[in-house]
N, C-alpha and C. Protein backbone atom coordinates (compact mmCIF):
# COMPACT_ATOMS: atom_id res chain seq x y z
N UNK A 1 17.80 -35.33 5.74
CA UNK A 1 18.44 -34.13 5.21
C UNK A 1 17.56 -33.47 4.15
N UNK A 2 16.86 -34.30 3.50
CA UNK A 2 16.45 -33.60 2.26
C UNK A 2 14.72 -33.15 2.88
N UNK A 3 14.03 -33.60 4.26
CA UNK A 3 12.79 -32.98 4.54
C UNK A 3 13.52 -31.53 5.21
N UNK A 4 14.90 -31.33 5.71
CA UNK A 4 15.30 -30.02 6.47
C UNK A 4 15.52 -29.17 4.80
N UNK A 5 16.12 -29.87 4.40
CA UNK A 5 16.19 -28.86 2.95
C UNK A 5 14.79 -27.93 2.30
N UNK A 6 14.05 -29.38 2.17
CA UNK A 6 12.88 -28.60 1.84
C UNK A 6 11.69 -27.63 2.53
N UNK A 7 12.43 -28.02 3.93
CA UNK A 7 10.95 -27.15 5.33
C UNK A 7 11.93 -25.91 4.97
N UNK A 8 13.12 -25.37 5.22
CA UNK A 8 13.83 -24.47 5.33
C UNK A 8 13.95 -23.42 3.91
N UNK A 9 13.54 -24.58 3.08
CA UNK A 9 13.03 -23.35 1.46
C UNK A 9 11.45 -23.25 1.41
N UNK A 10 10.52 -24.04 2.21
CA UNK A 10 9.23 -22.98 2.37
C UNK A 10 9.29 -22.33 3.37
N UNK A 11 9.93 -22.11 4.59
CA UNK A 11 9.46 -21.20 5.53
C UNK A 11 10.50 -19.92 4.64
N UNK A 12 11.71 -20.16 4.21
CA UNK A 12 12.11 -18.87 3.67
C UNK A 12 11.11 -18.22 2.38
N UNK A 13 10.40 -18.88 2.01
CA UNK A 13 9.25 -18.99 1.01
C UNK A 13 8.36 -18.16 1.14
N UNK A 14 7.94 -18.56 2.59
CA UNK A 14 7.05 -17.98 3.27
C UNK A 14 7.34 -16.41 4.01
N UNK A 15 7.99 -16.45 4.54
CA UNK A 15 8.75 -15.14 4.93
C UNK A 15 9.23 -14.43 3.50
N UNK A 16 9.82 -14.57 2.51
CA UNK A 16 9.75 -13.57 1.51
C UNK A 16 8.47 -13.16 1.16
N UNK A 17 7.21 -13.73 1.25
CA UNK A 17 6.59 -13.71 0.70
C UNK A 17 5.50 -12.51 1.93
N UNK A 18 5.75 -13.07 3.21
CA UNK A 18 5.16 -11.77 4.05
C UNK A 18 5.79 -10.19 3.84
N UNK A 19 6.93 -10.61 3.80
CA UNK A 19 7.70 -9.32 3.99
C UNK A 19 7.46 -8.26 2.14
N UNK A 20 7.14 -9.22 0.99
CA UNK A 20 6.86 -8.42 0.11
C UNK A 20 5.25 -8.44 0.17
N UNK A 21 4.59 -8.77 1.10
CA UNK A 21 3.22 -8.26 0.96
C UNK A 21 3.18 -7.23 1.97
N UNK A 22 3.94 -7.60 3.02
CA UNK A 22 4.05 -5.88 4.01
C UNK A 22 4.42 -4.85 2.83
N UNK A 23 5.51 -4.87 2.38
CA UNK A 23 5.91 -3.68 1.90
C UNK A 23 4.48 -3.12 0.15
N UNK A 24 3.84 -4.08 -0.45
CA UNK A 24 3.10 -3.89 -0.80
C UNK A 24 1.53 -2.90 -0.27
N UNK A 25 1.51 -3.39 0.85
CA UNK A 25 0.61 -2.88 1.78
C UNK A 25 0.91 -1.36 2.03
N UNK A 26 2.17 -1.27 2.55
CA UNK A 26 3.05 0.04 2.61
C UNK A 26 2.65 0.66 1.32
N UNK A 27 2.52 0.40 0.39
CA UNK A 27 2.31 1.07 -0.76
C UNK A 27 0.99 1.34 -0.99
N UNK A 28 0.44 0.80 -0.92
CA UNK A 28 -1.37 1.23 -0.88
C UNK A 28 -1.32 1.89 0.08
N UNK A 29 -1.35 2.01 1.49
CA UNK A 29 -1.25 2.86 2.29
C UNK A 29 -0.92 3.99 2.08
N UNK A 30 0.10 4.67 1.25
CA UNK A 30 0.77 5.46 1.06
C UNK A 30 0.26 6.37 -0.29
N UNK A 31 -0.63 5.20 -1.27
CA UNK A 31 -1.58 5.68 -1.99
C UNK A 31 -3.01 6.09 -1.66
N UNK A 32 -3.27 5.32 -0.80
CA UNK A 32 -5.05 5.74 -0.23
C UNK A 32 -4.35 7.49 0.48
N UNK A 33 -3.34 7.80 1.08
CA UNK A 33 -3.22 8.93 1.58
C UNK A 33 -2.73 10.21 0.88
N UNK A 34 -2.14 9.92 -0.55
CA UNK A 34 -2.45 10.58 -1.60
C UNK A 34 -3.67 11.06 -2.12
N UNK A 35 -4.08 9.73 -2.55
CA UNK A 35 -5.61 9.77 -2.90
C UNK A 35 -6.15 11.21 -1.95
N UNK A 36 -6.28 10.77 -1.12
CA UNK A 36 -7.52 11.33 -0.15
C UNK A 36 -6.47 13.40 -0.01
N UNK A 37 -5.32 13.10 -0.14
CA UNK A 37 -5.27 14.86 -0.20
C UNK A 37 -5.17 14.92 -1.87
N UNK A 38 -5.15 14.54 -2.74
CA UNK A 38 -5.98 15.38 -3.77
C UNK A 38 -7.39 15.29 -3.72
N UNK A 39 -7.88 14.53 -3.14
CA UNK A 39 -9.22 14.52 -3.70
C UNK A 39 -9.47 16.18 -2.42
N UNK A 40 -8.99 16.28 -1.28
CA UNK A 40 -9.14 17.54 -0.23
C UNK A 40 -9.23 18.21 -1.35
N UNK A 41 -7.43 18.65 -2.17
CA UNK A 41 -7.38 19.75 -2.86
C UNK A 41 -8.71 19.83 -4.12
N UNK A 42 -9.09 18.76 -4.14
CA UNK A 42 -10.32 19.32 -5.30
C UNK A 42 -11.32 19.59 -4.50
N UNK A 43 -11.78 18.94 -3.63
CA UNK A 43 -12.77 19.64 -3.34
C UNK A 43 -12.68 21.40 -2.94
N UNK A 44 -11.70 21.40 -2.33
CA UNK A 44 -11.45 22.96 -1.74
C UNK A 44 -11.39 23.85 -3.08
N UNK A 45 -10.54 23.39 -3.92
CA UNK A 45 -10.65 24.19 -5.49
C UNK A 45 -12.54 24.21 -5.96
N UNK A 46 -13.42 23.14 -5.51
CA UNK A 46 -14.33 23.37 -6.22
C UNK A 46 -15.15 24.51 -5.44
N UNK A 47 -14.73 24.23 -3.98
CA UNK A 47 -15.81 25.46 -3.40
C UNK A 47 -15.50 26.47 -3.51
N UNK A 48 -14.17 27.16 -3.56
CA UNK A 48 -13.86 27.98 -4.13
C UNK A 48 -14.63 28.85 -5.27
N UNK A 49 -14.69 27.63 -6.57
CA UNK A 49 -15.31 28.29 -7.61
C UNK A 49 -16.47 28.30 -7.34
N UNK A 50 -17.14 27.76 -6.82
CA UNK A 50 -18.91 28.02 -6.07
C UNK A 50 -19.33 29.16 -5.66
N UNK A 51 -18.00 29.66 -4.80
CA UNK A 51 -18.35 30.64 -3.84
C UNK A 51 -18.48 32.31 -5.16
N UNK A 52 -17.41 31.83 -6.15
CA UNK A 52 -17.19 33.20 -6.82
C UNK A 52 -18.62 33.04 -8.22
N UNK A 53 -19.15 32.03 -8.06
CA UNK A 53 -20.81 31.91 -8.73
C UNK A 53 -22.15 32.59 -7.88
């Protein structure tokens, strides 16, 4: 009883522990695609000011 006790609190262990690194992942993901449209909007703001030099 007590090796089912303890396999059944690491695999739930284990599974909390995927499911908050998925959703972590989700979050960088969601930042690299931020990232990358401001960095668009600056660049487009900079050629902009290029063009009126």
């Amino acid at each position: 009883m007590k090796k089912l006790v303890t396999f059944l609190f690491l695999v739930l262990n284990v599974l909390s522990f995927s499911d908050t690194f998925n959703n972590n992942e989700d979050e960088r993901t969601i930042l690299k695609q931020e990232q990358r449209v401001e960095q668009e909007r600056l660049q487009k703001e900079f050629q902009k000011k290029r063009r009126r030099f």
